[in-house]
C-alpha atoms as a PDB file:
ATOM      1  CA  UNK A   1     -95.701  11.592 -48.975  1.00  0.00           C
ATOM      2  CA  UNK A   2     -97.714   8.693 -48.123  1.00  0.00           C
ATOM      3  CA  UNK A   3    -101.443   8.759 -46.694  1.00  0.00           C
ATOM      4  CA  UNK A   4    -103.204   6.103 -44.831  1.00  0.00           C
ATOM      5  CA  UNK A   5    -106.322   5.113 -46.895  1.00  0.00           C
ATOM      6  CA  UNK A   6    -107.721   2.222 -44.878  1.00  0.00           C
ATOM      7  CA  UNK A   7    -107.458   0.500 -41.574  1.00  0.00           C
ATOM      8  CA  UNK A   8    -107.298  -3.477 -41.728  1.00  0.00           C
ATOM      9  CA  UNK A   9    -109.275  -5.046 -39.130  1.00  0.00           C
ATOM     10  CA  UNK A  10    -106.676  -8.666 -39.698  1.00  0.00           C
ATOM     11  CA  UNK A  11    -103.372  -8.970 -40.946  1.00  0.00           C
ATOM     12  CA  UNK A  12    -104.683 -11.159 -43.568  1.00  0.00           C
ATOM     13  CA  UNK A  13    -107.273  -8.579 -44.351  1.00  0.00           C
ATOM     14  CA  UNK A  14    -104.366  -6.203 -45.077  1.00  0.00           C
ATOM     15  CA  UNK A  15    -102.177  -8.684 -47.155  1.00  0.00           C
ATOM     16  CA  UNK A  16    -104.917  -9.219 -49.323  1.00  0.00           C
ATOM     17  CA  UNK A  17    -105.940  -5.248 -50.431  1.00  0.00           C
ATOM     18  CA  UNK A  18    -102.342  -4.876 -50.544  1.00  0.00           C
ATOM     19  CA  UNK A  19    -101.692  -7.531 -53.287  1.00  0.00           C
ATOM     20  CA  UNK A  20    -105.281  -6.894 -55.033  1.00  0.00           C
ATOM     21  CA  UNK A  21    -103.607  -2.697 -54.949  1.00  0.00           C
ATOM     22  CA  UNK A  22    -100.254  -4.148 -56.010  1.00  0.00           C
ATOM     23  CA  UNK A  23    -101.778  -6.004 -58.837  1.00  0.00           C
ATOM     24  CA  UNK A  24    -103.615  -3.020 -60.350  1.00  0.00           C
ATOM     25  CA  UNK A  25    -100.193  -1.372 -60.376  1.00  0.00           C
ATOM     26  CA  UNK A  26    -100.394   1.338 -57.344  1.00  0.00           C
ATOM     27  CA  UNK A  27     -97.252   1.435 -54.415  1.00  0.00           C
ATOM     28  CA  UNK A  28     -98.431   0.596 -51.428  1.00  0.00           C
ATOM     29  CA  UNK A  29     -97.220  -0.369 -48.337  1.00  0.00           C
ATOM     30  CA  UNK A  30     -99.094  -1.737 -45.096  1.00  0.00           C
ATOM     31  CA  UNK A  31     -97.798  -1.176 -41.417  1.00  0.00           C
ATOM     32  CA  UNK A  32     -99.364  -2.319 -37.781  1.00  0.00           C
ATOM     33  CA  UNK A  33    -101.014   0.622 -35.993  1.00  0.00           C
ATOM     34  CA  UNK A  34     -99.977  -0.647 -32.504  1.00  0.00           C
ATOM     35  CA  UNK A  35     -97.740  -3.632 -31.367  1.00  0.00           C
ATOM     36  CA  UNK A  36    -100.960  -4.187 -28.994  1.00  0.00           C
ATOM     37  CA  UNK A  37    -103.504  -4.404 -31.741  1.00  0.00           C
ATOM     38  CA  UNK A  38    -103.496  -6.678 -35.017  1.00  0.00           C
ATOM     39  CA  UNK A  39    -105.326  -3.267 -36.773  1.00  0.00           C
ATOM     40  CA  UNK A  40    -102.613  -2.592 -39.799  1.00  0.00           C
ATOM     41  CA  UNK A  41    -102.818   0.542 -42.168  1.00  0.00           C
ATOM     42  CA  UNK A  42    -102.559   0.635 -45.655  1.00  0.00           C
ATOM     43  CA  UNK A  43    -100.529   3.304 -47.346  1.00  0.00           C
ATOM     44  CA  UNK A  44    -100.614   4.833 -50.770  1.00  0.00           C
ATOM     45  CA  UNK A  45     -98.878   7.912 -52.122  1.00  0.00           C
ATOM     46  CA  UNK A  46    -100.900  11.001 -51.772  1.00  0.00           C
ATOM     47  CA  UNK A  47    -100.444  11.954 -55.470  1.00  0.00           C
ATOM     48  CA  UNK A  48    -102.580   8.444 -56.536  1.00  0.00           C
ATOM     49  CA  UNK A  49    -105.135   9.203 -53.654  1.00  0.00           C
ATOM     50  CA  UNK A  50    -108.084   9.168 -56.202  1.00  0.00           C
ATOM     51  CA  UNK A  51    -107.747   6.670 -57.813  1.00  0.00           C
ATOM     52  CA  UNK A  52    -106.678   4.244 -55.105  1.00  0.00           C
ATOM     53  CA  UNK A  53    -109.612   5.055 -53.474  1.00  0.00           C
ATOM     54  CA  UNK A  54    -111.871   3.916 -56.509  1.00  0.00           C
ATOM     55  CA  UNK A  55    -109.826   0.735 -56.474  1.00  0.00           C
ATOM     56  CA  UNK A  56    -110.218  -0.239 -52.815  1.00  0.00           C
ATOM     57  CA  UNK A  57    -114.086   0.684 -52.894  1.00  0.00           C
ATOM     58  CA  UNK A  58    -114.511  -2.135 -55.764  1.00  0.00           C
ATOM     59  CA  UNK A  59    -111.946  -4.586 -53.675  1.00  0.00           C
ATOM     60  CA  UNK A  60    -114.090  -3.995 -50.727  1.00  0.00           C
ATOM     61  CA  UNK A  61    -117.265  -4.583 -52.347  1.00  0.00           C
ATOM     62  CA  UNK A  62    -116.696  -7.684 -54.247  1.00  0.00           C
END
């Protein structure tokens, strides 16, 4: 099952975690929220929740 861990504000914004998740070796996909909006969300399994989530805090902070 997969679980939304972050909203992207940009498309660009969500290309970028998405490679910098790929990179670190985690599946993830990334999907538009609306066809009105340019918000897209990033999905991860569920089962690599945790540690995703310590990954994206340091991509977000750097």
């Amino acid at each position: 099952m997969w679980t939304v861990i972050y909203i992207a504000p940009t498309a660009r914004i969500a290309e970028n975690i998405t490679k910098r998740l790929t990179e670190e070796g985690f599946m993830v996909q990334a999907r538009p929220v609306s066809l009105s909006k340019q918000q897209f969300e990033i999905l991860v399994p569920s089962g690599e929740l945790e540690e995703v989530q310590e990954a994206l805090n340091s991509i977000l902070h750097s």
